[in-house]
C-alpha atoms as a PDB file:
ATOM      1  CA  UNK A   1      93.085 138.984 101.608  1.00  0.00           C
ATOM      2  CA  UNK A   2      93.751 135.652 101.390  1.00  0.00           C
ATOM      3  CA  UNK A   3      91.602 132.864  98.533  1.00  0.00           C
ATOM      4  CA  UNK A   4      89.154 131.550  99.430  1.00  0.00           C
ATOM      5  CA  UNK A   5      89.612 127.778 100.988  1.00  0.00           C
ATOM      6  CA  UNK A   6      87.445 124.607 101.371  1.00  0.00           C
ATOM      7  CA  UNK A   7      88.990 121.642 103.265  1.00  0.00           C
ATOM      8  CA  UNK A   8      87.255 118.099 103.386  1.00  0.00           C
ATOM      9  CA  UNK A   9      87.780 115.819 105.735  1.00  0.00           C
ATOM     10  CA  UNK A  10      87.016 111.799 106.715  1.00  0.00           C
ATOM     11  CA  UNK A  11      86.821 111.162 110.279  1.00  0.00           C
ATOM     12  CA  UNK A  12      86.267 107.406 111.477  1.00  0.00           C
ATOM     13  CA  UNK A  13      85.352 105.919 114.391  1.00  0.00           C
ATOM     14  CA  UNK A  14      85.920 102.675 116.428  1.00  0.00           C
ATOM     15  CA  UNK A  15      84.450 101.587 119.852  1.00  0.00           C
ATOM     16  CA  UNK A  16      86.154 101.316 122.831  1.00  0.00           C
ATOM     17  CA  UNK A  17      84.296 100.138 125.787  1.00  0.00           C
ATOM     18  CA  UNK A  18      81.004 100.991 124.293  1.00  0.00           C
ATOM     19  CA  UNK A  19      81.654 103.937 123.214  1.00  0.00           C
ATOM     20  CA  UNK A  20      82.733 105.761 119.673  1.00  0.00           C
ATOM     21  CA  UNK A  21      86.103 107.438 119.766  1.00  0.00           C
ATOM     22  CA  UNK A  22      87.404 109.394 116.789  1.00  0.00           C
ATOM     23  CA  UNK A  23      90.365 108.355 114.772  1.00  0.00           C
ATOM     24  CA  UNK A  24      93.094 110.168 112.866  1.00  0.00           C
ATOM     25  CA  UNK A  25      91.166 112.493 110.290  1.00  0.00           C
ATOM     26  CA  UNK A  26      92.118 112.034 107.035  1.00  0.00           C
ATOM     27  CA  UNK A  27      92.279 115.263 104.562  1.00  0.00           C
ATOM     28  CA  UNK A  28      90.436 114.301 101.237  1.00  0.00           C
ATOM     29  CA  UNK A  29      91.253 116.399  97.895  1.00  0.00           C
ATOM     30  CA  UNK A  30      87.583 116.739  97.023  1.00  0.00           C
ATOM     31  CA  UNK A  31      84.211 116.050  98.565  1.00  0.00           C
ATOM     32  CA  UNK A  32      84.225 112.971  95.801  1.00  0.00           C
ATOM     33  CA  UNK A  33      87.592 111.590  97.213  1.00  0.00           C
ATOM     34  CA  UNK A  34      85.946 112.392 100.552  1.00  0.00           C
ATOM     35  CA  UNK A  35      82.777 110.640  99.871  1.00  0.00           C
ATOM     36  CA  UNK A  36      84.568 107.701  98.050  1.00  0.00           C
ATOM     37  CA  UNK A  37      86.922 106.707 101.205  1.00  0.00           C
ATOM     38  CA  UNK A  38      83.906 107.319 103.669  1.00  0.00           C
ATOM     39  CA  UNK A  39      81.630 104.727 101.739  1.00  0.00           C
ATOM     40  CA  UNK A  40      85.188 102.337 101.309  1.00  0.00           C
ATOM     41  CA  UNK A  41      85.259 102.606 105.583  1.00  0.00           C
ATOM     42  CA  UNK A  42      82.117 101.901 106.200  1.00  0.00           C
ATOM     43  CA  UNK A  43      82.066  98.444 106.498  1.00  0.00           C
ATOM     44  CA  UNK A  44      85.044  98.082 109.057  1.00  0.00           C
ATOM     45  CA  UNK A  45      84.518 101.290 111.427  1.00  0.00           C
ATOM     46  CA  UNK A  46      82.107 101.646 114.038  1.00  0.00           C
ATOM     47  CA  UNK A  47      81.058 105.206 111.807  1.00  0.00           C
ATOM     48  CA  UNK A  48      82.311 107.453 109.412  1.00  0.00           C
ATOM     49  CA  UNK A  49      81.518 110.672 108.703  1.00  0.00           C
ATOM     50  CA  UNK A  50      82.883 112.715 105.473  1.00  0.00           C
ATOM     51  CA  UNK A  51      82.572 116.991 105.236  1.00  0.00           C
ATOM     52  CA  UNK A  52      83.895 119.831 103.978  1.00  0.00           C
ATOM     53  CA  UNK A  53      84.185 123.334 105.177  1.00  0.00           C
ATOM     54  CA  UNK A  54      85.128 126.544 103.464  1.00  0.00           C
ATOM     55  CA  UNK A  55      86.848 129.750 104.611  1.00  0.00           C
ATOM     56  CA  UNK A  56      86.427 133.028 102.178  1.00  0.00           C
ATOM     57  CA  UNK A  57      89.965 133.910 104.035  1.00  0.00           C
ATOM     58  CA  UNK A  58      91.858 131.686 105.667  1.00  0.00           C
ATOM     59  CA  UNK A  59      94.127 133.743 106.893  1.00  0.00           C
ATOM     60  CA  UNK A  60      91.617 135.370 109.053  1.00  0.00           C
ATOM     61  CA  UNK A  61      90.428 132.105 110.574  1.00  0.00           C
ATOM     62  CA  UNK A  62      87.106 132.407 109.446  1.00  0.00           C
ATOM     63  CA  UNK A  63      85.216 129.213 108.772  1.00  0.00           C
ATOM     64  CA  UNK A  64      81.659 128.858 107.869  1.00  0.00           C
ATOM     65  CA  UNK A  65      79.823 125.794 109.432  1.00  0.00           C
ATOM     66  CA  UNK A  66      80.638 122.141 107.987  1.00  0.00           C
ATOM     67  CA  UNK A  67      78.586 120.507 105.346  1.00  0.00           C
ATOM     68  CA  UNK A  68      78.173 116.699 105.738  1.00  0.00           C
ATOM     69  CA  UNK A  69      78.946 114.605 102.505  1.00  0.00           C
ATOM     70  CA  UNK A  70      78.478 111.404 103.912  1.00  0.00           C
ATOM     71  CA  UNK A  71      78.056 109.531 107.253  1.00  0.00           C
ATOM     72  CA  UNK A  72      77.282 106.264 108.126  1.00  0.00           C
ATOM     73  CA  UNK A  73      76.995 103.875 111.200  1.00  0.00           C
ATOM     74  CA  UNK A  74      77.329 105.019 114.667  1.00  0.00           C
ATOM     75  CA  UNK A  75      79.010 108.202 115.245  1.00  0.00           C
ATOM     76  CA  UNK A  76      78.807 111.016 118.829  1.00  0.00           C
ATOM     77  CA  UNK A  77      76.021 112.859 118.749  1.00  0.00           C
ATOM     78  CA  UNK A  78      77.827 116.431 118.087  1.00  0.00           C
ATOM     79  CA  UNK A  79      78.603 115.013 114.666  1.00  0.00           C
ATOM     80  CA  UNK A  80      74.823 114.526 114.304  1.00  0.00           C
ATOM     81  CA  UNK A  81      73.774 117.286 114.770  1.00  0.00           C
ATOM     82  CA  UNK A  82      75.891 119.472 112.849  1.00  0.00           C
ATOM     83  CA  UNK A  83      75.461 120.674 109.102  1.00  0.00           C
ATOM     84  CA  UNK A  84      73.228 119.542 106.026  1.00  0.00           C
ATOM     85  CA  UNK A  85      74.483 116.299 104.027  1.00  0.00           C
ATOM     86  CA  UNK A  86      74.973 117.248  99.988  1.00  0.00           C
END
């Protein structure tokens, strides 16, 4: 059994002919980092969202659902709907 495993994640997003497309995600060290460069993007992306999500074994594949740190602006509506912000 692998230990357990949380990831968090910033994922930006810009328009393109009206519509927002994701950027590069960028892996955070903590949910603070991860909060910290999703409030810093805010002002020049179209939206930003900032989560984490944690695997008891990673090895396994196992992921339990995100949890949403931060989001702001305008960002699809899959990101939305998805997980409870901290």
């Amino acid at each position: 059994m692998s230990e357990a495993l949380t990831i968090h994640v910033v994922q930006t997003f810009i328009e393109i002919d009206g519509y927002p497309v994701a950027e590069e995600p960028v892996a955070c060290q903590s949910a603070s980092q991860a909060k910290a460069k999703a409030q810093a993007a805010r002002g020049s992306k179209l939206g930003v969202i900032a989560w984490s999500r944690t695997s008891p074994d990673p090895g396994l594949g196992d992921w339990g659902d995100p949890v949403i740190i931060a989001r702001y602006g305008k960002i699809p509506e899959e990101f939305e709907e998805s997980g409870a912000v901290e």
